[in-house]
PDB file of N, CA and C in Angstrom:
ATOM      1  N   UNK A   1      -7.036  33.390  73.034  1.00  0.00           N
ATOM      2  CA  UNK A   1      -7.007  32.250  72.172  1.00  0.00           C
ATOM      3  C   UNK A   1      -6.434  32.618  70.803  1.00  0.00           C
ATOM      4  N   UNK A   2      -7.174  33.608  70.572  1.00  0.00           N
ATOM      5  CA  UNK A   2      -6.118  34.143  69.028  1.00  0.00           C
ATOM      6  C   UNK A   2      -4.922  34.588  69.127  1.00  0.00           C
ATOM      7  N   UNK A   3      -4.272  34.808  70.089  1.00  0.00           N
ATOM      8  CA  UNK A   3      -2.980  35.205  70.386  1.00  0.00           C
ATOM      9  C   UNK A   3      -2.138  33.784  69.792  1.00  0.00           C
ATOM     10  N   UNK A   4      -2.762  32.917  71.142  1.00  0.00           N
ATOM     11  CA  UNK A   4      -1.672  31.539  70.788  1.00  0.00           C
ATOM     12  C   UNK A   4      -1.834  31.126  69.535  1.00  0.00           C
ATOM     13  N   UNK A   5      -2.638  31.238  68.390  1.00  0.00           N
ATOM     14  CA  UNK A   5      -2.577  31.324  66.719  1.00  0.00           C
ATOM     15  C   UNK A   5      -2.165  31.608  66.159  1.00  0.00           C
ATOM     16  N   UNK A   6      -2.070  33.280  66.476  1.00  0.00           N
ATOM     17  CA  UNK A   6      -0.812  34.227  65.961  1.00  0.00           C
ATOM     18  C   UNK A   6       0.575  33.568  66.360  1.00  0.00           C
ATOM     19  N   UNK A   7       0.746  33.051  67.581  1.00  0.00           N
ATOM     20  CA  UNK A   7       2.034  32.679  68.276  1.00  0.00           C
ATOM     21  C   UNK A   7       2.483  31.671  67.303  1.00  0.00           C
ATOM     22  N   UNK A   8       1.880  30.615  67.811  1.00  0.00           N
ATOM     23  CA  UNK A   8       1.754  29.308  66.779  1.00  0.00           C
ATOM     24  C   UNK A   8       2.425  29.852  65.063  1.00  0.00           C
ATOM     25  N   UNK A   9       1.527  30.323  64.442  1.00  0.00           N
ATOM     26  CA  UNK A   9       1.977  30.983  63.081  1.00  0.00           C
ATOM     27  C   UNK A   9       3.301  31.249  63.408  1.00  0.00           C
ATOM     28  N   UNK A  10       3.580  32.371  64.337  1.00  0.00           N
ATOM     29  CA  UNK A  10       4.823  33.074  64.081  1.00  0.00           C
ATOM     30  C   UNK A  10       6.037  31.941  64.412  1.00  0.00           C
ATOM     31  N   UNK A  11       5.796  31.107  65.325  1.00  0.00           N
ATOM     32  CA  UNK A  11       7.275  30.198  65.676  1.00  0.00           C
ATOM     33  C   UNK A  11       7.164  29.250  64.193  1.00  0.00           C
ATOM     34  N   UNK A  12       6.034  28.810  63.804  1.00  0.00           N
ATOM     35  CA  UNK A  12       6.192  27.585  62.345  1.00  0.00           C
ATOM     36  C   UNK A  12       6.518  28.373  61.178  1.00  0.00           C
ATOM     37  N   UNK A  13       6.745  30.179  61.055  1.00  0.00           N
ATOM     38  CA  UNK A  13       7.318  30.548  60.212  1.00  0.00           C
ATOM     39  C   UNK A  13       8.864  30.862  60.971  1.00  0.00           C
ATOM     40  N   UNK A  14       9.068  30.901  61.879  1.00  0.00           N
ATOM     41  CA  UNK A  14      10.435  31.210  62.453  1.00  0.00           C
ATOM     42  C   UNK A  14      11.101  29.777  62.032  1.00  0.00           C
ATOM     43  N   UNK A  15      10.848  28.784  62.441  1.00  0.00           N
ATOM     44  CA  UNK A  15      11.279  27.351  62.513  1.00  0.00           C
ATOM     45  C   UNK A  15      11.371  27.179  61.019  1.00  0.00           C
ATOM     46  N   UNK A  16      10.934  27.716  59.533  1.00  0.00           N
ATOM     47  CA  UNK A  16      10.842  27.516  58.476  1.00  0.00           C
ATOM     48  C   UNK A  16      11.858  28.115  58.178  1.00  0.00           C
ATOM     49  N   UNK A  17      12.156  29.503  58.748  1.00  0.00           N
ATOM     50  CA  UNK A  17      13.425  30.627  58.271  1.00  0.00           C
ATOM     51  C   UNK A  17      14.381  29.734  59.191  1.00  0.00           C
ATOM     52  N   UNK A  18      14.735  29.189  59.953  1.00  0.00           N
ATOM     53  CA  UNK A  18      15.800  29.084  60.427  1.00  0.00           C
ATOM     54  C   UNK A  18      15.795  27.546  59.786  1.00  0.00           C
ATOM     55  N   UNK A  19      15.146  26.513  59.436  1.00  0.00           N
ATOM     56  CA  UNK A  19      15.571  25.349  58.630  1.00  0.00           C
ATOM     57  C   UNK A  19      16.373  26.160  57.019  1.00  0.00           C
ATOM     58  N   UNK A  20      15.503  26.809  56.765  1.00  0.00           N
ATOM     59  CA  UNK A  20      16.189  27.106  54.987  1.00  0.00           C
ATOM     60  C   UNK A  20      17.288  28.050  55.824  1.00  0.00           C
ATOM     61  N   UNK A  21      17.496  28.550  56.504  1.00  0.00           N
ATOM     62  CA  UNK A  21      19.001  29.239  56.620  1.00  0.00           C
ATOM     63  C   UNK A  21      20.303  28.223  57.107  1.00  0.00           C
ATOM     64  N   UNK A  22      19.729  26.986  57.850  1.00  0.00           N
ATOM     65  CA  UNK A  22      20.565  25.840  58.012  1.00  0.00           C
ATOM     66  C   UNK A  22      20.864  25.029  56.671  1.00  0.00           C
ATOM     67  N   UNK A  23      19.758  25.204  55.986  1.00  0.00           N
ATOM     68  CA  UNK A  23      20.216  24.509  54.768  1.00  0.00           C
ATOM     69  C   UNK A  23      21.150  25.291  53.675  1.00  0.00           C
ATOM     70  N   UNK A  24      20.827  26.065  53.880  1.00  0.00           N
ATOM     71  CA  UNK A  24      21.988  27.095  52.907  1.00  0.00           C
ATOM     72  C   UNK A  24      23.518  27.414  53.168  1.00  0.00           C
ATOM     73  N   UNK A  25      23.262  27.169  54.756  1.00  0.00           N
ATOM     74  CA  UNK A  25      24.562  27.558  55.642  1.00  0.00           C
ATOM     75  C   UNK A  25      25.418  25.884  55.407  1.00  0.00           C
ATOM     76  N   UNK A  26      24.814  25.072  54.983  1.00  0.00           N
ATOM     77  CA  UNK A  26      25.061  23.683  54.910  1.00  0.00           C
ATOM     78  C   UNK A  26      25.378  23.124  53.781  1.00  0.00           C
ATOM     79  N   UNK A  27      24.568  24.002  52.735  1.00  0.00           N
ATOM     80  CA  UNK A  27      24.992  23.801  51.159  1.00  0.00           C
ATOM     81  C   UNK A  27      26.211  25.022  50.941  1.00  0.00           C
ATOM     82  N   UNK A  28      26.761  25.983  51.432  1.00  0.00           N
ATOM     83  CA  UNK A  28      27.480  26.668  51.338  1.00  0.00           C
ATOM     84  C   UNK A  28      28.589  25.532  51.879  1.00  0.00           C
ATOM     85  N   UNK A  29      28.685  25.342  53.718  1.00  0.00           N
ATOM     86  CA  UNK A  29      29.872  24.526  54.411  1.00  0.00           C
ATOM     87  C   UNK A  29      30.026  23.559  52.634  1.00  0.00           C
ATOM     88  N   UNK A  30      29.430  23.053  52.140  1.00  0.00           N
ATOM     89  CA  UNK A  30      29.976  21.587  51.682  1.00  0.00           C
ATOM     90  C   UNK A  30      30.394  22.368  50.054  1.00  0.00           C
ATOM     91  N   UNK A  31      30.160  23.441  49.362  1.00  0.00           N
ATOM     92  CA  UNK A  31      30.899  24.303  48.291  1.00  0.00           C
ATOM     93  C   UNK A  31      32.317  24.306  49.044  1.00  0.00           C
ATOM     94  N   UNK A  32      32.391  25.001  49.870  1.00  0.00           N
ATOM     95  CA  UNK A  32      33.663  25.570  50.653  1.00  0.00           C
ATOM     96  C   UNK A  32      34.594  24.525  50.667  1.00  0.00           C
ATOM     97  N   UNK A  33      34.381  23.105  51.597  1.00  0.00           N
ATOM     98  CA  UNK A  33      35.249  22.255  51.834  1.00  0.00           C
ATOM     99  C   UNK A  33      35.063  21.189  50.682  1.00  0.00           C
ATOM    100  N   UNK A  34      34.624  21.150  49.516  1.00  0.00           N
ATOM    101  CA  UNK A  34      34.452  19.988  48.252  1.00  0.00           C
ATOM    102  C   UNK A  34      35.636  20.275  47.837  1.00  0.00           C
ATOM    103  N   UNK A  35      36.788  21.494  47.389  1.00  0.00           N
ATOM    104  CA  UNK A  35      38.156  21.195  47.158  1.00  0.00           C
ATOM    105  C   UNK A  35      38.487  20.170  47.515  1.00  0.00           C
ATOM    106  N   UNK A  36      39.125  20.417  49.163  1.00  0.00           N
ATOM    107  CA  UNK A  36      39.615  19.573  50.353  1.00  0.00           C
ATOM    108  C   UNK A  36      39.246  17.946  49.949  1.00  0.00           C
ATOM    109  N   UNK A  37      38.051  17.787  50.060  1.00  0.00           N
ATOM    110  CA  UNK A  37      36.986  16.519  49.848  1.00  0.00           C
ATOM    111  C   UNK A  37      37.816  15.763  48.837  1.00  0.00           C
ATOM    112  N   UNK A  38      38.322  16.471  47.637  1.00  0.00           N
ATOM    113  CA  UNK A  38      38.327  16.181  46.217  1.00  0.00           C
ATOM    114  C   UNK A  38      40.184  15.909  46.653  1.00  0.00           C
ATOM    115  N   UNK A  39      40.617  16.373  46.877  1.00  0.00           N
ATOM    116  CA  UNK A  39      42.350  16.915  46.974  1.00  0.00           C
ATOM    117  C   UNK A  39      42.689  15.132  47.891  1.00  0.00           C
ATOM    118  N   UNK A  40      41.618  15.153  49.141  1.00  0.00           N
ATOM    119  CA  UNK A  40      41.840  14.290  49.705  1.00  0.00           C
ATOM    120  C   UNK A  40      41.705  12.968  49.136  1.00  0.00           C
ATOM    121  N   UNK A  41      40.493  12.532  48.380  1.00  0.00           N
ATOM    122  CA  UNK A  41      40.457  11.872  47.719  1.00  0.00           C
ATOM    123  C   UNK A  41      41.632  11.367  46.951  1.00  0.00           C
ATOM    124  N   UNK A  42      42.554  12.336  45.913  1.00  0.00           N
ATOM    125  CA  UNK A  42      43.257  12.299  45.253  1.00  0.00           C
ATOM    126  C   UNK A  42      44.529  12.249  45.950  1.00  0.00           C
ATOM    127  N   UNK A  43      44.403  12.622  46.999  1.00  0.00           N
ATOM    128  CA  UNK A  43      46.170  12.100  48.166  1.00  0.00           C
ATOM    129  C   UNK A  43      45.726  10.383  48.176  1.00  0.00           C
ATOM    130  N   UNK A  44      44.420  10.037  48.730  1.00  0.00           N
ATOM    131  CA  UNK A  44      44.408   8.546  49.373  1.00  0.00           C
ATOM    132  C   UNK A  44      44.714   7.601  47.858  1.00  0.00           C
ATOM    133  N   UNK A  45      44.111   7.964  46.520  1.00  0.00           N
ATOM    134  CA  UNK A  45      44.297   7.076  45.424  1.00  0.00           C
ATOM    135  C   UNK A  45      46.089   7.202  45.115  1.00  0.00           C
ATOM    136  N   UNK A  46      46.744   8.180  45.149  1.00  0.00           N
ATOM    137  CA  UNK A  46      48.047   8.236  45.275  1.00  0.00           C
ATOM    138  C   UNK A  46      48.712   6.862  46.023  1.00  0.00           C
ATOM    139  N   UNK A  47      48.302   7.311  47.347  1.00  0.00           N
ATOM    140  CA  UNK A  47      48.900   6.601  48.330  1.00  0.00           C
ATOM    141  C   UNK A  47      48.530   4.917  48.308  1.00  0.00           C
ATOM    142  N   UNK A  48      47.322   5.251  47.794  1.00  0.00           N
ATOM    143  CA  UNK A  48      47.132   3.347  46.761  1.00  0.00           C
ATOM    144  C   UNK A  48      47.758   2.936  45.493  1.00  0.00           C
ATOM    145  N   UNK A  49      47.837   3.895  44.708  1.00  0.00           N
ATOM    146  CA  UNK A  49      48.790   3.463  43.923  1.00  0.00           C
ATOM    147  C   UNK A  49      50.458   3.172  44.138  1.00  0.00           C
ATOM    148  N   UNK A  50      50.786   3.770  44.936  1.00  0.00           N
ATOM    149  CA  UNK A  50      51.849   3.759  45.869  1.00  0.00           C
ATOM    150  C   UNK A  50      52.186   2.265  46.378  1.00  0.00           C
ATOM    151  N   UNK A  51      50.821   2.159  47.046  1.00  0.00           N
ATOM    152  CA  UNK A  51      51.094   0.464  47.802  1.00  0.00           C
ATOM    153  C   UNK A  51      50.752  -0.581  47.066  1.00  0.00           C
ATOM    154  N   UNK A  52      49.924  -0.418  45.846  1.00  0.00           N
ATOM    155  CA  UNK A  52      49.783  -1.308  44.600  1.00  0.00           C
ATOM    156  C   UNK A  52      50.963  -2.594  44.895  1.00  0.00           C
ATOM    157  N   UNK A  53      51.819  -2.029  44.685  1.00  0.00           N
ATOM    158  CA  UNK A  53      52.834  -3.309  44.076  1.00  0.00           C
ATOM    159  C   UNK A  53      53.130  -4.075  45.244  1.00  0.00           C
ATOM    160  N   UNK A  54      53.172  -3.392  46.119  1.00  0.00           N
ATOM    161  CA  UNK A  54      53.534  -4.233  47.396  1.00  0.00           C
ATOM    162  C   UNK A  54      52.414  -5.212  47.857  1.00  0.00           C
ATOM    163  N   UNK A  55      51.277  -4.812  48.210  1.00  0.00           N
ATOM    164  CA  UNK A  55      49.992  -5.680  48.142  1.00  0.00           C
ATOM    165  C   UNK A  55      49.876  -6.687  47.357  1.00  0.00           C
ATOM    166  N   UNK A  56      50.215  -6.449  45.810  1.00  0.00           N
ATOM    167  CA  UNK A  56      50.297  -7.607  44.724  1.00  0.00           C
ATOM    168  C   UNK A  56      51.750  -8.367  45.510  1.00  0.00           C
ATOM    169  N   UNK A  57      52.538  -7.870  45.369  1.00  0.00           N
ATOM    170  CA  UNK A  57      53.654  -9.270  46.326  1.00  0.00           C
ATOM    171  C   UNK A  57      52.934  -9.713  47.666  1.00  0.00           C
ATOM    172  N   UNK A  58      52.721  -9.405  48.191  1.00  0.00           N
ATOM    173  CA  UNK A  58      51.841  -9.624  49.516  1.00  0.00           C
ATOM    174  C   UNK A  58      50.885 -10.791  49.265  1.00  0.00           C
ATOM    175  N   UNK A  59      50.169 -10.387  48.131  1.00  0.00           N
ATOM    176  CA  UNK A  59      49.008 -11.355  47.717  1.00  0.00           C
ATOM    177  C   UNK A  59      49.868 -12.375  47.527  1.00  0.00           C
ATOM    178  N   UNK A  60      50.409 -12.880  46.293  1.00  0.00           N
ATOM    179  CA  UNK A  60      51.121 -13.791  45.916  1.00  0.00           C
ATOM    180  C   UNK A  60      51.822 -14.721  46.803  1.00  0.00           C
ATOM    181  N   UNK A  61      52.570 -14.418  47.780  1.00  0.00           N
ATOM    182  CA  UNK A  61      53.392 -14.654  48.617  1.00  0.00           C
ATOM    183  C   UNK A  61      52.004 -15.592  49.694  1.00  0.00           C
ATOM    184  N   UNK A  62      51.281 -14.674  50.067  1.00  0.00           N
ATOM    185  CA  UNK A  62      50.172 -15.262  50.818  1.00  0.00           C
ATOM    186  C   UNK A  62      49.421 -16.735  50.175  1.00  0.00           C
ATOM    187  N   UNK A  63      48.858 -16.242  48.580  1.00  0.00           N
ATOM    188  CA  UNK A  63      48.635 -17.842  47.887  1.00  0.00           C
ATOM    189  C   UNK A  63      49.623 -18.127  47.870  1.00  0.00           C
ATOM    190  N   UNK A  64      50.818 -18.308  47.950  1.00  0.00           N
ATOM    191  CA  UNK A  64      51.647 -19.645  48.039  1.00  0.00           C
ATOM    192  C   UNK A  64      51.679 -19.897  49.662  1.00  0.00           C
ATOM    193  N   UNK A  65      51.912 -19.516  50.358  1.00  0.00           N
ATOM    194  CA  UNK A  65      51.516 -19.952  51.896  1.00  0.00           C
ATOM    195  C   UNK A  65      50.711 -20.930  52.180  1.00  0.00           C
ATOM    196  N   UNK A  66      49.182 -20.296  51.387  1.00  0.00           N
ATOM    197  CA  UNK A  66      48.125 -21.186  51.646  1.00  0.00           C
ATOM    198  C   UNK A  66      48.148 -22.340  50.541  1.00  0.00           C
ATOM    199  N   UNK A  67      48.952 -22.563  49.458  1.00  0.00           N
ATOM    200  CA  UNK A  67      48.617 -23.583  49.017  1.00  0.00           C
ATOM    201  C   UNK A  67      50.300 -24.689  49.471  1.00  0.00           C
ATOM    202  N   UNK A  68      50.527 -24.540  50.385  1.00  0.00           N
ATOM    203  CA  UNK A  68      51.919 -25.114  50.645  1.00  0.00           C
ATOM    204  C   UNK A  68      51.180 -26.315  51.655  1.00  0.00           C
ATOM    205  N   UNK A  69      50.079 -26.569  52.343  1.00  0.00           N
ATOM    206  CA  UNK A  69      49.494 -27.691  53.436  1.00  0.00           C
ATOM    207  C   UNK A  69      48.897 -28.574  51.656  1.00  0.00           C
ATOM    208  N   UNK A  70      48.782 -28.075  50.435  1.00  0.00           N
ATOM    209  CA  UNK A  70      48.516 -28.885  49.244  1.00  0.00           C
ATOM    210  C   UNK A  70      49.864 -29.531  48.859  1.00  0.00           C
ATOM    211  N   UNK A  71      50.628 -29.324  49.309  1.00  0.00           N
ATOM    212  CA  UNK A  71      51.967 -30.044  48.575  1.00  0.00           C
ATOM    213  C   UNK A  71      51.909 -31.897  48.729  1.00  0.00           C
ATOM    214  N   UNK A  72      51.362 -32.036  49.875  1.00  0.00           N
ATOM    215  CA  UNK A  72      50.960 -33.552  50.869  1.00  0.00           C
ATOM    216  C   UNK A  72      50.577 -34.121  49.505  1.00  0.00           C
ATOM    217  N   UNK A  73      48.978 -33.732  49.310  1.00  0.00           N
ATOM    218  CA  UNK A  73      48.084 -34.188  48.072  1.00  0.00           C
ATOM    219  C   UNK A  73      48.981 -34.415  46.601  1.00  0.00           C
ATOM    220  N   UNK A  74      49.404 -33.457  46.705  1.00  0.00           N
ATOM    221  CA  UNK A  74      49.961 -32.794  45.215  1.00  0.00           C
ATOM    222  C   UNK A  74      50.991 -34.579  45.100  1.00  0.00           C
ATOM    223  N   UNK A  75      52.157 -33.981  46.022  1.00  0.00           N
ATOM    224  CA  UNK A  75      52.575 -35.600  46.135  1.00  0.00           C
ATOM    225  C   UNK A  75      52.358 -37.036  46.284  1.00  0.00           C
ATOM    226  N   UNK A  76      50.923 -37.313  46.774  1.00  0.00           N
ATOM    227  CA  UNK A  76      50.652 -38.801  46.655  1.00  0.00           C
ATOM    228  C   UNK A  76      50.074 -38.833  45.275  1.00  0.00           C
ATOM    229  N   UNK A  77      49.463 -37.754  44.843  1.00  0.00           N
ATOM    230  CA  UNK A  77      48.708 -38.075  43.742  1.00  0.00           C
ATOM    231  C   UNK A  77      50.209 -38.233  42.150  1.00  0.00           C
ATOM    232  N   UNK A  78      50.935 -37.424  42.547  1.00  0.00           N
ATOM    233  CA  UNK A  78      52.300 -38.085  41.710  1.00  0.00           C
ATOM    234  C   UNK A  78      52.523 -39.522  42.415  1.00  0.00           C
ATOM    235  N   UNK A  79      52.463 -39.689  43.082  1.00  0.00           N
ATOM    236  CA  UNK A  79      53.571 -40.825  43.254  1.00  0.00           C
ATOM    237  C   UNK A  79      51.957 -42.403  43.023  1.00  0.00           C
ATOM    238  N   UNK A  80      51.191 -41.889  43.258  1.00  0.00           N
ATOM    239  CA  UNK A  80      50.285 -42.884  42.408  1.00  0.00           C
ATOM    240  C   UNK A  80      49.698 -42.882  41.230  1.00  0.00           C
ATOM    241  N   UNK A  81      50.091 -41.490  40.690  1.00  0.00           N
ATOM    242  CA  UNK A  81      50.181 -41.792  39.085  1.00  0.00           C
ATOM    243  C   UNK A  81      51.381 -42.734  38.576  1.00  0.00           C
ATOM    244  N   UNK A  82      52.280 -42.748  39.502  1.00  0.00           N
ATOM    245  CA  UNK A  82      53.805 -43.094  39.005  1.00  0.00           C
ATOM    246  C   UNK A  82      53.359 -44.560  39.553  1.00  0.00           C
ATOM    247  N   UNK A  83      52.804 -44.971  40.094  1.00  0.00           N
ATOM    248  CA  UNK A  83      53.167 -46.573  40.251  1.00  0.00           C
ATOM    249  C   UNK A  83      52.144 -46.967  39.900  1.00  0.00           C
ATOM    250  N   UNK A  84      50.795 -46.712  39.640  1.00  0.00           N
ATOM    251  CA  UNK A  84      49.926 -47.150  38.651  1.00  0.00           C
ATOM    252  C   UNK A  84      50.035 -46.739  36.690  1.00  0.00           C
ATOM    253  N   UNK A  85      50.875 -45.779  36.325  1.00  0.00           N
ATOM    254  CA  UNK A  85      50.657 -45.622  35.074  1.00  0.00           C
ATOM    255  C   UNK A  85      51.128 -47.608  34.355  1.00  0.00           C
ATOM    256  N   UNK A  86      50.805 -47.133  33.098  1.00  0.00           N
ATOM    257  CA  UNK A  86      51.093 -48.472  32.090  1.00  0.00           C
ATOM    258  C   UNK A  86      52.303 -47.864  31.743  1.00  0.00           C
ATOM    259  N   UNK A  87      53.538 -49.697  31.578  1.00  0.00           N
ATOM    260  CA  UNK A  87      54.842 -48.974  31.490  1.00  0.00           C
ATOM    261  C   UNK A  87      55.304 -49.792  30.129  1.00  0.00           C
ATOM    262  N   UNK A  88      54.235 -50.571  29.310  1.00  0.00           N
ATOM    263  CA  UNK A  88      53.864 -50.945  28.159  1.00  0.00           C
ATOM    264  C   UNK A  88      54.015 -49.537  27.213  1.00  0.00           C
ATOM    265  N   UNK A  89      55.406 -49.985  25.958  1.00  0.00           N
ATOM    266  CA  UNK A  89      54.790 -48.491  25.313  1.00  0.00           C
ATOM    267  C   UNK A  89      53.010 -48.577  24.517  1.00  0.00           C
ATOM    268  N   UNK A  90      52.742 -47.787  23.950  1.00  0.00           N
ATOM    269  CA  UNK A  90      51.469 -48.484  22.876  1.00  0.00           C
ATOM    270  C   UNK A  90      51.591 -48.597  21.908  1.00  0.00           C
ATOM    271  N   UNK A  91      51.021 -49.514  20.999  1.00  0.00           N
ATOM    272  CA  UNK A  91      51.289 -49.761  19.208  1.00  0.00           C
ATOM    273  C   UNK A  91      50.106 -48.948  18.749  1.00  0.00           C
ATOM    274  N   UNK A  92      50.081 -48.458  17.786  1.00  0.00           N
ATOM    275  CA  UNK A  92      49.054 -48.328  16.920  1.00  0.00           C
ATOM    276  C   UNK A  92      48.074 -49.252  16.427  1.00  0.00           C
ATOM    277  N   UNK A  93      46.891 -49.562  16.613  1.00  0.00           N
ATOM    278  CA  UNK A  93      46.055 -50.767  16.045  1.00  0.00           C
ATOM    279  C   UNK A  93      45.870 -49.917  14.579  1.00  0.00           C
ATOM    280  N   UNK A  94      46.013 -48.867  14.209  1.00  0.00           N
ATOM    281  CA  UNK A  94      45.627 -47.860  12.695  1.00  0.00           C
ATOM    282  C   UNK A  94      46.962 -49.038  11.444  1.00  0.00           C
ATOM    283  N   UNK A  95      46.384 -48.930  10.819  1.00  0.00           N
ATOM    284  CA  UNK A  95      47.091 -49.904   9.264  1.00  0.00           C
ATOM    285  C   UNK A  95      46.664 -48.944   8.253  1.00  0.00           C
ATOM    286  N   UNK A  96      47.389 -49.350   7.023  1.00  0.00           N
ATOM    287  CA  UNK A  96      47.329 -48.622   5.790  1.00  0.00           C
ATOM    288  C   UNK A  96      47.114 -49.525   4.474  1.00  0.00           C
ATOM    289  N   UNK A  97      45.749 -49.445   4.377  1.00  0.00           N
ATOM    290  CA  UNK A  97      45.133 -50.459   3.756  1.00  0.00           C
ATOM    291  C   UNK A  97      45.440 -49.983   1.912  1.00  0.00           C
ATOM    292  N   UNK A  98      46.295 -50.218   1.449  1.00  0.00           N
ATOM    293  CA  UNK A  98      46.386 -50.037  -0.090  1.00  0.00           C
ATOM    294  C   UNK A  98      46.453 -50.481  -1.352  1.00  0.00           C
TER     295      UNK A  98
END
């Protein structure tokens, strides 16, 4: 019975040394490759600044697409401003009382 105690002990300190040696071996991997990490980073913002301008035409081009099924509206609402406006010029009712 005291054996499997001792046993017990010895694997929950084995299992302790081999977690902190995974963690070190893990905080080391991510020192090593954080250049890379960083470099890469700095290729993909490139390669966005790169496509910047094209995306902004892209955009633009796209809102006018979508506002081109508004042209319908856009036009009745001219053409019934135009046949309802007043075609009376206006006077001034203001006088200059002196």
């Amino acid at each position: 019975m005291f054996s499997l105690l001792v046993l017990g002990v010895l694997f929950v300190a084995a299992m302790m040394v081999i977690g902190v040696l995974a963690a070190v071996a893990s905080l080391v991997g991510f020192l090593v490759w954080l250049p890379f990490r960083i470099l890469g980073f700095a290729f993909k913002l490139i390669g966005f600044l790169i496509a910047l301008p094209f995306l902004i035409i892209a955009g633009v081009f796209g809102l006018g697409f979508a506002l081109v099924p508004l042209l319908p509206l856009v036009g009745m609402g001219w053409l019934a401003w135009w046949l309802l406006r007043d075609r009376k010029p206006q006077r001034s009712h203001a006088s200059v009382v002196s």
